[in-house]
C-alpha atoms as a PDB file:
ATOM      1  CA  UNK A   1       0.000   0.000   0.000  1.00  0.00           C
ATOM      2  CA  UNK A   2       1.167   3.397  -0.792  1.00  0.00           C
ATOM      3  CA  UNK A   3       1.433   5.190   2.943  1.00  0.00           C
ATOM      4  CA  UNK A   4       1.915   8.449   1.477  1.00  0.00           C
ATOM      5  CA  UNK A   5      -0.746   8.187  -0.770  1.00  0.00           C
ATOM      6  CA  UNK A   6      -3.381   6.739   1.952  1.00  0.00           C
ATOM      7  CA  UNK A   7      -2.797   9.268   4.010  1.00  0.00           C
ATOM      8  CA  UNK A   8      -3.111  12.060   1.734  1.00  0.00           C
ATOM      9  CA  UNK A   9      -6.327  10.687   0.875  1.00  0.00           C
ATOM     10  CA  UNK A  10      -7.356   9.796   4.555  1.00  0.00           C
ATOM     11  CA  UNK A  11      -6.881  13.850   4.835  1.00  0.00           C
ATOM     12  CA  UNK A  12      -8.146  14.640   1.575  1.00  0.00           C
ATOM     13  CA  UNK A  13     -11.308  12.023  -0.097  1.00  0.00           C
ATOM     14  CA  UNK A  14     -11.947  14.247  -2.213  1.00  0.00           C
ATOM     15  CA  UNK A  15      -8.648  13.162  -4.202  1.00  0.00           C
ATOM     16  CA  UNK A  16      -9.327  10.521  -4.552  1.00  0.00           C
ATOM     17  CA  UNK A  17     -12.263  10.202  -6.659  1.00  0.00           C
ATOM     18  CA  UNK A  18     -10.175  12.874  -8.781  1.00  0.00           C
ATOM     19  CA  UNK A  19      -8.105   9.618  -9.667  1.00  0.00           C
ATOM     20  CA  UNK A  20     -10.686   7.113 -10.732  1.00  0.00           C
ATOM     21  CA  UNK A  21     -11.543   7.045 -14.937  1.00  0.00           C
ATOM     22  CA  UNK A  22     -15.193   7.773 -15.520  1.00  0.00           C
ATOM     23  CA  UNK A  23     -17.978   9.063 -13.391  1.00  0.00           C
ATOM     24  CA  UNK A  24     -17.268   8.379  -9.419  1.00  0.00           C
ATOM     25  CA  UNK A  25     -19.120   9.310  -6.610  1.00  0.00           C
ATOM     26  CA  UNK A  26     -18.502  11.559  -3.882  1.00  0.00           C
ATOM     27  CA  UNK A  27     -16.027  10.419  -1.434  1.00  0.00           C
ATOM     28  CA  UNK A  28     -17.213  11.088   1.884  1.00  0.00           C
ATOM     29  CA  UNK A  29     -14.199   9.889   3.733  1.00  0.00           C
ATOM     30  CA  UNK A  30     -11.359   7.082   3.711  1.00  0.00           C
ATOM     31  CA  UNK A  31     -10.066   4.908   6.404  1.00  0.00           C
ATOM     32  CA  UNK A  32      -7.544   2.480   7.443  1.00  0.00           C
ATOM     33  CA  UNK A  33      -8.301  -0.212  10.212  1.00  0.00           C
ATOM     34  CA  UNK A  34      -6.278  -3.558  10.508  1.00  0.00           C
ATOM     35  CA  UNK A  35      -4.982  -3.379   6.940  1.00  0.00           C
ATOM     36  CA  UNK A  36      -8.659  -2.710   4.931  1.00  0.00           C
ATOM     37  CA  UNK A  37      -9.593   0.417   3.571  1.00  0.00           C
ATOM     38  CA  UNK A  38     -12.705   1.745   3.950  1.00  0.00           C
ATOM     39  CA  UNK A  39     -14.271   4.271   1.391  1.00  0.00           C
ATOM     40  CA  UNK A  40     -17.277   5.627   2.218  1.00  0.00           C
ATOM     41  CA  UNK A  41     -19.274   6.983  -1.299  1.00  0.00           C
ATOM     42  CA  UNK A  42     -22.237   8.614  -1.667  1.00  0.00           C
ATOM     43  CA  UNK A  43     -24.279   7.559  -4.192  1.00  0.00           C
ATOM     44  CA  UNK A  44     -26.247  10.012  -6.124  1.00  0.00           C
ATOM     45  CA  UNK A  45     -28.966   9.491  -8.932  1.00  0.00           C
ATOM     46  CA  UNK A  46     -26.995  12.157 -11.128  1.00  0.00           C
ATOM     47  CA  UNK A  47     -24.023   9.693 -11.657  1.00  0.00           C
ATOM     48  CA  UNK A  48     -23.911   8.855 -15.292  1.00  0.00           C
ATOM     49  CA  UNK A  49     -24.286   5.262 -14.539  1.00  0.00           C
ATOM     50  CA  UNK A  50     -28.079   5.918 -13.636  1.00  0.00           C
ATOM     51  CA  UNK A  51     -29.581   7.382 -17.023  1.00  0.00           C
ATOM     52  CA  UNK A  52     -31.396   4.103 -18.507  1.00  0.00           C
ATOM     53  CA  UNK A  53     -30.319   1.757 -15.642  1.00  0.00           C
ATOM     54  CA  UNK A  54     -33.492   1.863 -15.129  1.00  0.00           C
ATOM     55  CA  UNK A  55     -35.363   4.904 -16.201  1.00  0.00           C
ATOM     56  CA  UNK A  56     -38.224   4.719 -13.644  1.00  0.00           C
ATOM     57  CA  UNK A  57     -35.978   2.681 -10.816  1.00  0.00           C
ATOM     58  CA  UNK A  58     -32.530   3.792 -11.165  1.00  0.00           C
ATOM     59  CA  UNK A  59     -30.352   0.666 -10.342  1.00  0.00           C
ATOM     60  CA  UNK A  60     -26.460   0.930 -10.396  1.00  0.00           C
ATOM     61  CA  UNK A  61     -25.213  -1.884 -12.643  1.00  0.00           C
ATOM     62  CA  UNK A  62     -22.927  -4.448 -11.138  1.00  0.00           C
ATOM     63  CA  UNK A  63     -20.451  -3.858 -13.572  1.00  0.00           C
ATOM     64  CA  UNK A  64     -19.651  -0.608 -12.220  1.00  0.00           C
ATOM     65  CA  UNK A  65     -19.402  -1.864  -8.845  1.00  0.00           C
ATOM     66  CA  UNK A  66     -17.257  -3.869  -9.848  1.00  0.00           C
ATOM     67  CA  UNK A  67     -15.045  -1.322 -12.172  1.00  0.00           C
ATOM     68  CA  UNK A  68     -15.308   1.097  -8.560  1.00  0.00           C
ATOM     69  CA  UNK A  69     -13.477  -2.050  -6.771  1.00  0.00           C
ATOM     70  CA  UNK A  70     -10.871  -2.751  -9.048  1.00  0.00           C
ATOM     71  CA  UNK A  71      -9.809   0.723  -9.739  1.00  0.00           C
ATOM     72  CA  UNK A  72      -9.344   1.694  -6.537  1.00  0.00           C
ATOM     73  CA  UNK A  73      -8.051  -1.147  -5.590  1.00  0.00           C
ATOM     74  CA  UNK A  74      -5.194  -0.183  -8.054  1.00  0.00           C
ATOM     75  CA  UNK A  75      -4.454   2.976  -7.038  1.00  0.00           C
ATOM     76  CA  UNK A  76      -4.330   2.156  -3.014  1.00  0.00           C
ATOM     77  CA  UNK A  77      -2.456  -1.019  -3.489  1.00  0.00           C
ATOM     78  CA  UNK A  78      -0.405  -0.062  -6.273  1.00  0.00           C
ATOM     79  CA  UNK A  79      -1.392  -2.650  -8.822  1.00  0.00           C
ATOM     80  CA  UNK A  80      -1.522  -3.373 -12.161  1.00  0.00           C
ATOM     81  CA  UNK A  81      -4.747  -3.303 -13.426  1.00  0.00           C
ATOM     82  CA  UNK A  82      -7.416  -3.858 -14.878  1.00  0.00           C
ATOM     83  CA  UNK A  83      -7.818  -7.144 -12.545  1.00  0.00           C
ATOM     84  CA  UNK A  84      -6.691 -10.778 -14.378  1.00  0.00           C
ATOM     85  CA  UNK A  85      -9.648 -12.775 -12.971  1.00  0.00           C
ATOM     86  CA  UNK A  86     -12.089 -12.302 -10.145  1.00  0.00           C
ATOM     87  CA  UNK A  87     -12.849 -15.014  -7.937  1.00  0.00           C
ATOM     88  CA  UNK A  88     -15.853 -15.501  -5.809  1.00  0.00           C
ATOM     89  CA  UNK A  89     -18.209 -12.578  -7.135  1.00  0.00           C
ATOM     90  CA  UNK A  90     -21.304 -12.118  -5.933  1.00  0.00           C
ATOM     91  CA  UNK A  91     -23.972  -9.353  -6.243  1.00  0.00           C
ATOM     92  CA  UNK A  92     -26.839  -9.703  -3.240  1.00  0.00           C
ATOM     93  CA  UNK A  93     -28.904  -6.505  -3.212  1.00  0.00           C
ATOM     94  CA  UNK A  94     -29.375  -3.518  -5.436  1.00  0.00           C
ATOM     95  CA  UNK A  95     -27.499   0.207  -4.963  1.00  0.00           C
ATOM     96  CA  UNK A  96     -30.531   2.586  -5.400  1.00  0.00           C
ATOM     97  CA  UNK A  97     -29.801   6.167  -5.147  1.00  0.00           C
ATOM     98  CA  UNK A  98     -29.481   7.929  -2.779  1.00  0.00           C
ATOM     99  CA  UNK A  99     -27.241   6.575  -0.556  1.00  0.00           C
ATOM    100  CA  UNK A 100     -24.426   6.427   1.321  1.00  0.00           C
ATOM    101  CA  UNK A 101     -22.238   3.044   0.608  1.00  0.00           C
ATOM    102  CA  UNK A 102     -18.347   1.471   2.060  1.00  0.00           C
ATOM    103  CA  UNK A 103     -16.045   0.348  -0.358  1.00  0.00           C
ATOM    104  CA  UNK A 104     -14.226  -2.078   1.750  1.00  0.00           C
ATOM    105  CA  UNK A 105     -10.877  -3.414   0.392  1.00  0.00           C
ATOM    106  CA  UNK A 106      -8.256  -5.613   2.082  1.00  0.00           C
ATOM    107  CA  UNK A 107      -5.000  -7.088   0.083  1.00  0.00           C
ATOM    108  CA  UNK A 108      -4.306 -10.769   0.192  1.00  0.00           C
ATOM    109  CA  UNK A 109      -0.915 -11.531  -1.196  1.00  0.00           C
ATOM    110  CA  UNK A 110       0.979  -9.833  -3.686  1.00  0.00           C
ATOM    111  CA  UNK A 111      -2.109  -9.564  -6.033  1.00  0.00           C
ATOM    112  CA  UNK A 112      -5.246 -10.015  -4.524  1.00  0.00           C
ATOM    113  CA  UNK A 113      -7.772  -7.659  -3.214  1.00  0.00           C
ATOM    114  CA  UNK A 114     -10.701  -8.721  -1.489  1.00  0.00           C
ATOM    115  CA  UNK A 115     -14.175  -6.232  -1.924  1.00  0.00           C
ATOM    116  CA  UNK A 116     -17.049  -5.509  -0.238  1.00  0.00           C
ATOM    117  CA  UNK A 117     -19.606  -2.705  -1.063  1.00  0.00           C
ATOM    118  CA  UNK A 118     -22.174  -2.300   1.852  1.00  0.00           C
ATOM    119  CA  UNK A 119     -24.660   0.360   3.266  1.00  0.00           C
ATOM    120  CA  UNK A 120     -27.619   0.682   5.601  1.00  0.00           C
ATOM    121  CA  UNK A 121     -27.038  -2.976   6.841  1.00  0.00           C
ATOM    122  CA  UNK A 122     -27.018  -4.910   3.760  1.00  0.00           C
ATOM    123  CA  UNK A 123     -24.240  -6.577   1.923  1.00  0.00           C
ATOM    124  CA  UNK A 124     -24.333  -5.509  -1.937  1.00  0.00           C
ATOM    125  CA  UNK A 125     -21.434  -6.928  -3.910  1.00  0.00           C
ATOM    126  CA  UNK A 126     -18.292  -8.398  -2.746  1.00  0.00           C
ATOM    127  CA  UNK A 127     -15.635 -10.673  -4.304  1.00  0.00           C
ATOM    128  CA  UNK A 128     -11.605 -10.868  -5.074  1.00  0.00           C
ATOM    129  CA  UNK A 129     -10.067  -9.183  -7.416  1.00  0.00           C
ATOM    130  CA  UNK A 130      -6.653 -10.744  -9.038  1.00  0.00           C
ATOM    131  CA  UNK A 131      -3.987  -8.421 -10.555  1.00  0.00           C
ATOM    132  CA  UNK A 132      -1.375  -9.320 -12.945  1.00  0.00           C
ATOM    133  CA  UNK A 133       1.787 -10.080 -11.805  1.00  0.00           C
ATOM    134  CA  UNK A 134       4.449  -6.899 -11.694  1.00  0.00           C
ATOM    135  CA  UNK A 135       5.428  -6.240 -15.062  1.00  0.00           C
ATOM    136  CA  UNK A 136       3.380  -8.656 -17.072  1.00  0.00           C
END
């Protein structure tokens, strides 16, 4: 993990979303606890995602969940991404604007990142992300 980096963001969430490609939520705040990363997002139904996803019950797609993961999985852990293979996804309940949601990340290894998106009590995604090996 990039020390420097975490704790600029820790100070500043803002920046961070500043790094991620496409449209990203807020970032409300970031935090480190026993080596996982919590990002705390706040989902809005102005996020590009939303516009025909669906148009009378916005829904984010899973897909994007899963893009959020991996890319900030990259930049916190330094990796290579986009991720080689994820293992063990699994989407349980639906992110309906508005809310508030935790991007929870915690390394395994050299190139593993396990993922967990949660908010008001229920689990919505989670799964582990695998990153190429450095330089390939």
């Amino acid at each position: 993990m990039q020390d420097s980096l975490l704790k600029r963001f820790i100070r500043e969430p803002a920046l961070l979303a500043q790094q991620v490609s496409g449209d990203f939520p807020a970032v409300v705040s970031v935090t480190l606890s026993d080596g996982r990363v919590t990002v705390e997002l706040e989902v809005t139904p102005d996020l590009a995602w939303f516009r025909g996803h669906f148009p009378d019950q916005p829904v984010l797609p899973g897909v994007i969940q899963l893009h959020w993961a991996a890319e900030v999985a990259a930049i916190l852990f330094d990796l290579d991404g986009p991720p080689q293979h994820i293992k063990r996804l699994k989407f349980s309940n639906v992110i309906v604007p508005p809310r508030v949601i935790e991007l929870s990340l915690e390394k395994h290894g050299d190139r593993e990142v396990q993922f967990h998106l949660q908010g008001d009590g229920l689990q919505h995604s989670q799964g582990r992300l695998v990153f190429a090996e450095p330089g390939q």
